[in-house]
N, C-alpha and C. Protein backbone atom coordinates (compact mmCIF):
# COMPACT_ATOMS: atom_id res chain seq x y z
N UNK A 1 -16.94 34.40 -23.87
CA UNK A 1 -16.19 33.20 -23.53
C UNK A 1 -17.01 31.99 -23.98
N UNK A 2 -16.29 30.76 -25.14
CA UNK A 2 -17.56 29.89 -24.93
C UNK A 2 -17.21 28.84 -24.17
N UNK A 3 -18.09 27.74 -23.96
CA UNK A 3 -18.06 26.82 -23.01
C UNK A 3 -16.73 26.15 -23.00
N UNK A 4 -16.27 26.06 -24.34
CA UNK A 4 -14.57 25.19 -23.93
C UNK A 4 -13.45 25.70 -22.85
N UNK A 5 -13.93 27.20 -23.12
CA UNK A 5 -12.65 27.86 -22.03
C UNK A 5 -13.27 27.82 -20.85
N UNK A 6 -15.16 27.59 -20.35
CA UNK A 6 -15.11 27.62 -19.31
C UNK A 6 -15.37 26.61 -18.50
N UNK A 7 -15.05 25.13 -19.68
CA UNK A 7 -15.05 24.12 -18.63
C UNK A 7 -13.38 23.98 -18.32
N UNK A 8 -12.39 24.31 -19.13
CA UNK A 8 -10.71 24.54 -19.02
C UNK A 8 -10.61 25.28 -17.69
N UNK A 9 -11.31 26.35 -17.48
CA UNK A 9 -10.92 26.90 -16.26
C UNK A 9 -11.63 26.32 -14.68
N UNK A 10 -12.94 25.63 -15.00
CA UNK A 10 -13.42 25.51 -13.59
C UNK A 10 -12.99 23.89 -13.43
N UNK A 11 -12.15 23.29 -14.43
CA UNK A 11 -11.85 21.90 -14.33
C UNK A 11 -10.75 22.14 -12.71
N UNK A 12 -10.65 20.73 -12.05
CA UNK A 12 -10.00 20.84 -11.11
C UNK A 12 -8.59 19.89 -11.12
N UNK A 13 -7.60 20.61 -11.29
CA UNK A 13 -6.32 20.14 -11.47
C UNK A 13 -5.40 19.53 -10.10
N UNK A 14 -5.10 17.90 -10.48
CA UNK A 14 -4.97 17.16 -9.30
C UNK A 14 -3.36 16.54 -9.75
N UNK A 15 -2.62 16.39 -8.62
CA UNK A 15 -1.47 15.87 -8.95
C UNK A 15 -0.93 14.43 -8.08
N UNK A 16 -1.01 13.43 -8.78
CA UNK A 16 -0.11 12.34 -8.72
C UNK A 16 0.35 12.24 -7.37
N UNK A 17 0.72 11.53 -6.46
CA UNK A 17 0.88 11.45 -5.41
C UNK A 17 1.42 10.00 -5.75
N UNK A 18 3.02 10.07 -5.73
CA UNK A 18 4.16 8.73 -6.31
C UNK A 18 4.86 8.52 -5.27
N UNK A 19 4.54 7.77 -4.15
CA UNK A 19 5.43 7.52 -3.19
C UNK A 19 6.24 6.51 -3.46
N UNK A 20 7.88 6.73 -3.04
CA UNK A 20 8.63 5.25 -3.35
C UNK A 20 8.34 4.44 -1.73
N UNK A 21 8.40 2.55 -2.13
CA UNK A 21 8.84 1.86 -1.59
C UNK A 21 8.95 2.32 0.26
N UNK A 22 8.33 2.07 1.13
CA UNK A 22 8.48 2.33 2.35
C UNK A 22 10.09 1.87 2.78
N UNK A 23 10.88 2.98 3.45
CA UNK A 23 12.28 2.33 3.77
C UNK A 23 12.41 1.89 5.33
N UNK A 24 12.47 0.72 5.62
CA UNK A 24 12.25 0.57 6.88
C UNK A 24 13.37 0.46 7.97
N UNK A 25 14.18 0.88 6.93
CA UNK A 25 15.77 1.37 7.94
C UNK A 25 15.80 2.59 8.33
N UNK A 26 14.70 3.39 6.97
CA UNK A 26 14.99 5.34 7.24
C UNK A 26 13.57 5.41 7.59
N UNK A 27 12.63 4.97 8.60
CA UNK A 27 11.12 5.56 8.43
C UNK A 27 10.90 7.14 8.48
N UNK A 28 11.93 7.48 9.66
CA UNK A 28 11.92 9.15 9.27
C UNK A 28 11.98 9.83 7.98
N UNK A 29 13.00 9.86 7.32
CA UNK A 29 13.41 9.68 5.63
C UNK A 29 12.61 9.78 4.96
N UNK A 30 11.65 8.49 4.61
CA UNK A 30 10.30 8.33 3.93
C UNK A 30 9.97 9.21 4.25
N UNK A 31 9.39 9.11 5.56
CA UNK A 31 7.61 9.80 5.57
C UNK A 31 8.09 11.40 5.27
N UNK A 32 9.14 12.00 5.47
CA UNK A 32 9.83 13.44 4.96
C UNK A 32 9.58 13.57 3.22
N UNK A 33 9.76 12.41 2.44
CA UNK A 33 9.66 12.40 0.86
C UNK A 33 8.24 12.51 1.12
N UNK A 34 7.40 11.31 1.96
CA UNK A 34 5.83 11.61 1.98
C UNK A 34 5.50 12.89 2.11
N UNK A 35 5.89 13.72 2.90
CA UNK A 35 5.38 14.85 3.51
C UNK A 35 5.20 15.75 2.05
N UNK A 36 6.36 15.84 1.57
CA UNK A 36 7.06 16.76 0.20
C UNK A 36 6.00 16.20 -1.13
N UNK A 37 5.56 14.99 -1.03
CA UNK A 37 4.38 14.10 -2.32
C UNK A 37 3.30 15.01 -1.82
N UNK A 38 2.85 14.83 -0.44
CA UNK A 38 1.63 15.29 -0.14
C UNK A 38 1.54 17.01 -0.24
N UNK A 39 2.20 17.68 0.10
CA UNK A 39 2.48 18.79 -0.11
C UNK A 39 2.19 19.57 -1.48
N UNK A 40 2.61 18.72 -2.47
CA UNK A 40 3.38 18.63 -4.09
C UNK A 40 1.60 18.84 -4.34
N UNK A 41 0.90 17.60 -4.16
CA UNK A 41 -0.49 17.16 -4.41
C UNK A 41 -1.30 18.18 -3.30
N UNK A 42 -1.29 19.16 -2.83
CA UNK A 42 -1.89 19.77 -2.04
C UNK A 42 -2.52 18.17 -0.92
N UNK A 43 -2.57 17.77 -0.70
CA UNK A 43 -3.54 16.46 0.39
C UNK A 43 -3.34 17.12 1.69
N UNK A 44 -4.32 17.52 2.25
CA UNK A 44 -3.94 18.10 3.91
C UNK A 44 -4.79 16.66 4.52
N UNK A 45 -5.65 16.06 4.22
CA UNK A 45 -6.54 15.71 4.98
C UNK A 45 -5.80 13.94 5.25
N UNK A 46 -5.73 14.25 6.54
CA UNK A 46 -4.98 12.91 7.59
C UNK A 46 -5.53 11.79 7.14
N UNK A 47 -6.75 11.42 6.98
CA UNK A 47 -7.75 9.99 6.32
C UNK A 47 -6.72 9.64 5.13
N UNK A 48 -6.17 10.76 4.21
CA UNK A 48 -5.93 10.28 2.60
C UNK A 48 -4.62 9.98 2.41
N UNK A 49 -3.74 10.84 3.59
CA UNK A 49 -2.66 10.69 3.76
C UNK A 49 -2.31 8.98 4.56
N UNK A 50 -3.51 8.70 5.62
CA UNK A 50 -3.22 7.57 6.06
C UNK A 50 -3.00 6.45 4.76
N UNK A 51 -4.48 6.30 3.94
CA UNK A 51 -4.93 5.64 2.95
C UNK A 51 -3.71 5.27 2.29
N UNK A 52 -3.16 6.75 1.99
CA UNK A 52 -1.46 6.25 0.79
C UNK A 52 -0.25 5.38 1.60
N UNK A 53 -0.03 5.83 2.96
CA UNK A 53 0.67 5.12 3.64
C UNK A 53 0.05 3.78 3.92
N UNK A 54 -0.63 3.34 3.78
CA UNK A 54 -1.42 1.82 4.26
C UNK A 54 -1.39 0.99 2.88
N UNK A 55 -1.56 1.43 1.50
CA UNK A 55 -1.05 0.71 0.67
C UNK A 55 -0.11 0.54 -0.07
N UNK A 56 1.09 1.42 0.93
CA UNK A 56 1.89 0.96 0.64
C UNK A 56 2.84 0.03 1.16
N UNK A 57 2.06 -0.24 2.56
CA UNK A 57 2.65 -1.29 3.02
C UNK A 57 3.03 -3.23 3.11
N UNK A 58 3.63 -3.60 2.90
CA UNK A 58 3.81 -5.23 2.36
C UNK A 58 3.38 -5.86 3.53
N UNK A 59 3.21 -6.84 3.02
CA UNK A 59 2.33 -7.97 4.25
C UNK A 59 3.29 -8.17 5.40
N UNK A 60 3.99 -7.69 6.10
CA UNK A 60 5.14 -8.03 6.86
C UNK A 60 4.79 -6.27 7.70
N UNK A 61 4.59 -5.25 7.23
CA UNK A 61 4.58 -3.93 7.74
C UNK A 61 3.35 -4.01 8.00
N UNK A 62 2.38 -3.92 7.36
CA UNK A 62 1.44 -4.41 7.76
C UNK A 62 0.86 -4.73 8.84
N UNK A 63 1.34 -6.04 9.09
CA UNK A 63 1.10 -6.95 10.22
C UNK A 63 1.72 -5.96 11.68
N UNK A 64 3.10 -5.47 11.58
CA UNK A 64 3.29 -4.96 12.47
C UNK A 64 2.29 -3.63 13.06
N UNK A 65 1.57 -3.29 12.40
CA UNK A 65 0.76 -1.77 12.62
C UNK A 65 -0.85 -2.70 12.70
N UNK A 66 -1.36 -3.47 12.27
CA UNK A 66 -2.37 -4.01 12.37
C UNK A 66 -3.48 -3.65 12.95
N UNK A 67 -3.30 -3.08 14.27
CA UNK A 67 -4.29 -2.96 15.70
C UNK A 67 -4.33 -1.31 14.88
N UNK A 68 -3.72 -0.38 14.38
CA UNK A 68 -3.86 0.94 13.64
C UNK A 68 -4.91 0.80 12.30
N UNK A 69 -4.24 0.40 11.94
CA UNK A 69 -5.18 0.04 10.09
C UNK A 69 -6.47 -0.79 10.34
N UNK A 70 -6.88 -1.55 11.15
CA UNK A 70 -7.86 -2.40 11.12
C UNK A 70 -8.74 -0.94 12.08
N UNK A 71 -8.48 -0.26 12.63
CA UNK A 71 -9.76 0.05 13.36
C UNK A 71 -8.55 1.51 13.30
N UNK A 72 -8.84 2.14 11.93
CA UNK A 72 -7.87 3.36 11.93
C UNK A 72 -8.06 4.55 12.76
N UNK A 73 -7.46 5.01 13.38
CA UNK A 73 -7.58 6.00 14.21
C UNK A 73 -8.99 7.29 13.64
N UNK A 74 -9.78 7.93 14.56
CA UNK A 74 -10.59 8.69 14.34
C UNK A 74 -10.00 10.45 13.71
N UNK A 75 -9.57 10.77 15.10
CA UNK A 75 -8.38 11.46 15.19
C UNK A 75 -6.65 11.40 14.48
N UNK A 76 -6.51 12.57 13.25
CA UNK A 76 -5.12 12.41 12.99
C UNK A 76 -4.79 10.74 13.28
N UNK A 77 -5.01 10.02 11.75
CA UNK A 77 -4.66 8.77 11.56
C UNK A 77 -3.41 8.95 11.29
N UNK A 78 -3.02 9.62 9.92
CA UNK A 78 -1.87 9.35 9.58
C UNK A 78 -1.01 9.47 9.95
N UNK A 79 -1.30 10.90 11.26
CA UNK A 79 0.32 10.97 12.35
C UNK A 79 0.43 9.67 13.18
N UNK A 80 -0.68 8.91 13.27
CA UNK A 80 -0.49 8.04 14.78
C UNK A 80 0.26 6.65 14.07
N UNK A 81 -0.03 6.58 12.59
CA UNK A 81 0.18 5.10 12.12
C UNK A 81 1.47 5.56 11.43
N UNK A 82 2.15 7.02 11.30
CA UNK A 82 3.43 7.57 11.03
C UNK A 82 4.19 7.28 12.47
N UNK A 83 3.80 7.54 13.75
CA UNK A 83 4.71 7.43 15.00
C UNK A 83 5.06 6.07 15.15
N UNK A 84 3.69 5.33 15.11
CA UNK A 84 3.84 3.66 15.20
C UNK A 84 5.02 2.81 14.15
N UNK A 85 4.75 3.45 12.83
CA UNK A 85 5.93 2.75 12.00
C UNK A 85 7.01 3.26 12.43
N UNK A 86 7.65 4.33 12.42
CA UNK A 86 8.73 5.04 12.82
C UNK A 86 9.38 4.09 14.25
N UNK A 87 8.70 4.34 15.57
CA UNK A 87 8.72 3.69 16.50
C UNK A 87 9.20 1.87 16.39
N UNK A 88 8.44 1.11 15.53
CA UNK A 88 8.67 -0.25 15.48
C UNK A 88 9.94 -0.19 14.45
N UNK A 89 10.55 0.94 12.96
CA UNK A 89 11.53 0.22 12.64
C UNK A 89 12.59 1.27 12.86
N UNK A 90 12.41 1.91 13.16
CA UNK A 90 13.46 2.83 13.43
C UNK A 90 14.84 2.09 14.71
N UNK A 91 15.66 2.09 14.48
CA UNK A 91 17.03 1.34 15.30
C UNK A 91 17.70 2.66 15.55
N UNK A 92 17.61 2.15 17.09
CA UNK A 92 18.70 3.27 17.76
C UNK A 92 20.11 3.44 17.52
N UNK A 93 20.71 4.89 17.79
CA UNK A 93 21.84 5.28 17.22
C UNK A 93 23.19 4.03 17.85
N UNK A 94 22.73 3.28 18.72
CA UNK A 94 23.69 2.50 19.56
C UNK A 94 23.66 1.19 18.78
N UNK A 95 22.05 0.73 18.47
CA UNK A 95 22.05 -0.06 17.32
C UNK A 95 22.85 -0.18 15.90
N UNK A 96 22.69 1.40 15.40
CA UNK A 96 23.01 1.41 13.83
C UNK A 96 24.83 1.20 14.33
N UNK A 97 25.22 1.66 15.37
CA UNK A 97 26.63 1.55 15.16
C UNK A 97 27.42 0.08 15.65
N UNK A 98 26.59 -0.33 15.94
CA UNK A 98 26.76 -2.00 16.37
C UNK A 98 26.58 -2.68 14.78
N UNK A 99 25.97 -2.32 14.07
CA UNK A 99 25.77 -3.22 13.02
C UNK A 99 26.67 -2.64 12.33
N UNK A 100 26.85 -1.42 12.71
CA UNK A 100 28.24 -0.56 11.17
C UNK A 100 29.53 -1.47 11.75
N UNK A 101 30.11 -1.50 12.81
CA UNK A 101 31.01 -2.19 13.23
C UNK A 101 31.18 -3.31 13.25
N UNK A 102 30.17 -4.33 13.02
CA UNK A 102 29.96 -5.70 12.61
C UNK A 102 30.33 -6.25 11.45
N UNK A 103 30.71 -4.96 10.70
CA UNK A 103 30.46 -5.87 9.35
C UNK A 103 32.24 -5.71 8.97
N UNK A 104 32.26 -7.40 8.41
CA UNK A 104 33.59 -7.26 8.58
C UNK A 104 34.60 -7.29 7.13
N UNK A 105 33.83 -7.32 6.27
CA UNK A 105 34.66 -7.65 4.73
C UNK A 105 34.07 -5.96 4.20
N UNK A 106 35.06 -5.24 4.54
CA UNK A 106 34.20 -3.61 3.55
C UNK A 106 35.37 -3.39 3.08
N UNK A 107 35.28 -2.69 1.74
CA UNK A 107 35.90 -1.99 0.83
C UNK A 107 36.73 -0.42 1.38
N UNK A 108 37.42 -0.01 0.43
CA UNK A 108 38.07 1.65 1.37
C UNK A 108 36.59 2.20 0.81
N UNK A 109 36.08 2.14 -0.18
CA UNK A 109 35.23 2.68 -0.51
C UNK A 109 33.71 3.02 1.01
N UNK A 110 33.63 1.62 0.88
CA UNK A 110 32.37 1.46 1.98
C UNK A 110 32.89 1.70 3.39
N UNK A 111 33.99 1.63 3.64
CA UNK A 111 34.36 2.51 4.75
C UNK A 111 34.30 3.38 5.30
N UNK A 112 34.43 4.69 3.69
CA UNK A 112 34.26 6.11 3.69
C UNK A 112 32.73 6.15 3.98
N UNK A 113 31.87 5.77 3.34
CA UNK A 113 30.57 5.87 2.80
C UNK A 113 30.27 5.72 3.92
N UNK A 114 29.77 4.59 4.83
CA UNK A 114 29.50 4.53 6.15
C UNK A 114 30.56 5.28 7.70
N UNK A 115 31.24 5.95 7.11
CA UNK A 115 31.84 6.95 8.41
C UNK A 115 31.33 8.12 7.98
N UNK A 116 31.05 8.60 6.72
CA UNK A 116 30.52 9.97 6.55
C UNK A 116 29.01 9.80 7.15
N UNK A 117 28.32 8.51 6.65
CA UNK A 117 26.97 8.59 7.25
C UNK A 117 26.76 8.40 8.77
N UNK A 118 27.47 7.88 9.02
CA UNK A 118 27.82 7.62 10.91
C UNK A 118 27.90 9.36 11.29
N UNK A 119 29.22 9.87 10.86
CA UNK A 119 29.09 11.68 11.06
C UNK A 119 28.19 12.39 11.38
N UNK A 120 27.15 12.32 10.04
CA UNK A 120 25.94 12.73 9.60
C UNK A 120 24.89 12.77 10.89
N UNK A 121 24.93 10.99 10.90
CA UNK A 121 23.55 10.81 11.81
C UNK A 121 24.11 11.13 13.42
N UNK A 122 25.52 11.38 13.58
CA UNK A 122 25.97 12.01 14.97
C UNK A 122 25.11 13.08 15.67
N UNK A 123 24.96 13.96 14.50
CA UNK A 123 25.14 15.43 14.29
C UNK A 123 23.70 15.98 14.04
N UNK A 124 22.87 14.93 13.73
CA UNK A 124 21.38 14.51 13.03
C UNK A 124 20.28 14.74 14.74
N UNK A 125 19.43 15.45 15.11
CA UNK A 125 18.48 16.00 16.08
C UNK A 125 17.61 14.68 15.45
N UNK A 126 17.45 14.52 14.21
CA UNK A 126 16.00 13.48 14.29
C UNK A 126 16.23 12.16 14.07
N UNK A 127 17.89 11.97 14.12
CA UNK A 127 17.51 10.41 14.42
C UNK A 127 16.90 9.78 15.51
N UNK A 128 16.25 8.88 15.43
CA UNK A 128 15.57 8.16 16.57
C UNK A 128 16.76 7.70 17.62
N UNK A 129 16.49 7.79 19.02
CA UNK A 129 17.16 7.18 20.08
C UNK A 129 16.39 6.46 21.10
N UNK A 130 16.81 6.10 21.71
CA UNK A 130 16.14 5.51 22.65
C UNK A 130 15.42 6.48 23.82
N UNK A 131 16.35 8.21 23.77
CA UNK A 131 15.56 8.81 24.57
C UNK A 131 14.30 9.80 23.53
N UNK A 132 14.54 9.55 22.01
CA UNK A 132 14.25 10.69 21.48
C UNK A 132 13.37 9.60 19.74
N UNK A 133 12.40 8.89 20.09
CA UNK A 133 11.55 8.46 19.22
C UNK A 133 10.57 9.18 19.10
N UNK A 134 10.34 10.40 19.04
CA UNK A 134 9.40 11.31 18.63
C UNK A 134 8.93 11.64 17.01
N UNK A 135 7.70 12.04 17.07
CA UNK A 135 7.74 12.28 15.09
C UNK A 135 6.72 13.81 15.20
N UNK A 136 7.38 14.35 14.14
CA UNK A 136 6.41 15.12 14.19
C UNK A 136 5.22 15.21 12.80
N UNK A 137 4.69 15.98 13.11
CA UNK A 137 3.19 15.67 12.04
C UNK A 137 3.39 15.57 10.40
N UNK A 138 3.10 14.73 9.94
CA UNK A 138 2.97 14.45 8.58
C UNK A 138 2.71 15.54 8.02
């Protein structure tokens, strides 16, 4: 074997870790695509997972988690600063349907679109509620 094939094999092959845009209507949502990036990239370790979630946050998300990121948890960061976001934007199911019903100029189109998703999140165990803001581990 000469040395080309055996630096090819003991090289260590790393993958990309492309998170989109934090959604702060779906925090559950996200951090589920997060879970599937981190997964993808093998990352088990909570510090690196926090790290990716913290820059991706805008000066406005940020601010809300602050007292987390400034003095990051010792213990499983990334679950605690995953419960905290979840917790601050997540809107209860009594919420989302107050604002679906509010809105008063919609299309047949956007009608459909938001009663199938209303359905959905009926029927949905992990939407957030007011009795049921739980997360489970990144």
């Amino acid at each position: 074997m000469d040395t080309t094939d055996e630096t090819v094999s003991s090289a260590v092959y790393r993958f990309a870790v492309r998170l989109p845009p934090i959604w702060p209507d779906r925090p559950a949502v996200w951090f589920a695509q997060a879970k599937a990036q981190f997964e993808l990239a093998s990352i088990k370790i909570q510090r690196t997972k926090f790290n990716y979630v913290v820059s991706l946050l805008n000066q406005h998300q940020a601010a809300d988690v602050e007292v987390i990121i400034s003095s990051a948890p010792v213990h499983e960061p990334s679950n605690r600063l995953k419960a905290e976001l979840v917790r601050r934007f997540s809107i209860s199911l009594e919420e989302y349907v107050r604002q679906l019903l509010s809105h008063d100029e919609m299309g047949e189109w956007e009608v459909w679109s938001r009663l199938k998703t209303s359905w959905t999140i009926l029927f949905d165990p992990s939407w957030p509620t007011e009795s049921n803001r739980t997360c489970k581990t990144l």
